[in-house]
Protein backbone atom coordinates (compact mmCIF):
# COMPACT_ATOMS: atom_id res chain seq x y z
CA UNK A 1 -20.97 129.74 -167.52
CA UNK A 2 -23.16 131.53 -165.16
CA UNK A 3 -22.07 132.05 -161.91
CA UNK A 4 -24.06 132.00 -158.28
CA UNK A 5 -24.05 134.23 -155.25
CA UNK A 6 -25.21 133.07 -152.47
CA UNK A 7 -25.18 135.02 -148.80
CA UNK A 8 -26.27 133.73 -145.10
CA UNK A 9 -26.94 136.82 -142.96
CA UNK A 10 -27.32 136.47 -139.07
CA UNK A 11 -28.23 139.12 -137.48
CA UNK A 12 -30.53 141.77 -135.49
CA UNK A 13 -33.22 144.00 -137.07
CA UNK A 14 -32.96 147.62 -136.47
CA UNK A 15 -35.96 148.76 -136.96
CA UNK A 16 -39.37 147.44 -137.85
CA UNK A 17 -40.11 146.04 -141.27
CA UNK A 18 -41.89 148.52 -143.86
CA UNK A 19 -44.57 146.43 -145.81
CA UNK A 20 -46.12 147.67 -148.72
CA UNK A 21 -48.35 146.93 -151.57
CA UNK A 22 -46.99 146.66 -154.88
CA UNK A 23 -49.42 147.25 -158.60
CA UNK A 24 -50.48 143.83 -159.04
CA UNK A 25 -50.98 143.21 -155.26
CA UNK A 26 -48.12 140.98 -154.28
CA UNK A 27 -46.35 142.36 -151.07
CA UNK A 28 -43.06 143.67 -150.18
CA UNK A 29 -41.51 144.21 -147.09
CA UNK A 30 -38.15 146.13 -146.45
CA UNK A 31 -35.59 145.24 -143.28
CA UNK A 32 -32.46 146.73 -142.06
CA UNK A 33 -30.13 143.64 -140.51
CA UNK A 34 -27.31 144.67 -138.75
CA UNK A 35 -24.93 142.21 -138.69
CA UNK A 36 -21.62 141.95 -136.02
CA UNK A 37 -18.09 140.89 -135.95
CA UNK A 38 -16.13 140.84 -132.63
CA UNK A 39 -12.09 140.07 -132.47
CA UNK A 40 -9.52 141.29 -130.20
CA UNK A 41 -6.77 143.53 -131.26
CA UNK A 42 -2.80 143.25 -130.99
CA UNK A 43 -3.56 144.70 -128.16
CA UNK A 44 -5.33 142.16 -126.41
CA UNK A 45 -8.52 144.87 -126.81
CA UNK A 46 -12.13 143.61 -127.64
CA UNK A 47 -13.36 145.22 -130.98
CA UNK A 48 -16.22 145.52 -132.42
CA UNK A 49 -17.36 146.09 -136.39
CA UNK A 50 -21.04 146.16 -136.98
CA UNK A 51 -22.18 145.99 -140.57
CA UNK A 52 -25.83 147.37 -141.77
CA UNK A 53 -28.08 145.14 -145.00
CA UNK A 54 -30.80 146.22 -146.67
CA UNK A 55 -33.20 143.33 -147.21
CA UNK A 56 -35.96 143.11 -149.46
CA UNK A 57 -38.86 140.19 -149.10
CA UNK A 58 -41.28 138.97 -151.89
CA UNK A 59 -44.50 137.22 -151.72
CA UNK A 60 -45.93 135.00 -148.73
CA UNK A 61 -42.34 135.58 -146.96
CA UNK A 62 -43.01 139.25 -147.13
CA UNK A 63 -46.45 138.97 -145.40
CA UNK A 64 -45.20 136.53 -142.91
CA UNK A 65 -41.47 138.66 -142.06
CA UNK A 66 -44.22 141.64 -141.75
CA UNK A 67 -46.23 139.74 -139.23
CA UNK A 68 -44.30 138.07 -137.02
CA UNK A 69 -40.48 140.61 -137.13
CA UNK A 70 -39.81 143.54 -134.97
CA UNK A 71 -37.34 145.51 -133.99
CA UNK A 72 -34.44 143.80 -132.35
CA UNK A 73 -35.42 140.48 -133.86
CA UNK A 74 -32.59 137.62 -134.86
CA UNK A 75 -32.98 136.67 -138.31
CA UNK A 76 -31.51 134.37 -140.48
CA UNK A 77 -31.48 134.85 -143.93
């Protein structure tokens, strides 16, 4: 039996998407997401863990994440 993976980010992009043009002309575009996780320690102290993805967008979605993204942006992916 196979098995699935499936993953929501939410985040902010932090930096702006590299497009590019692959062989047989489809495009690609590249983003960084950081993603954030806030809890307070035994302490009673507010932390903070930020997490960094490497995202990778095929076809019309690529074109359209190149278009309309920029740095700072909330995605949802």
């Amino acid at each position: 039996m196979a098995g699935v993976n499936k993953v929501i980010l939410i985040g902010n992009l932090g930096a702006e998407p590299q497009s590019r043009q692959l062989n047989d002309g489809k495009t690609v575009t590249n983003l960084s997401v950081a993603t954030s996780e806030t809890w307070k320690d035994k302490d009673g102290q507010k932390q903070t863990r930020s997490e960094w993805h490497r995202v990778s967008i095929f076809g019309k979605g690529a074109e359209i994440a190149a278009k309309y993204l920029k740095s700072g942006s909330k995605v949802f992916i």
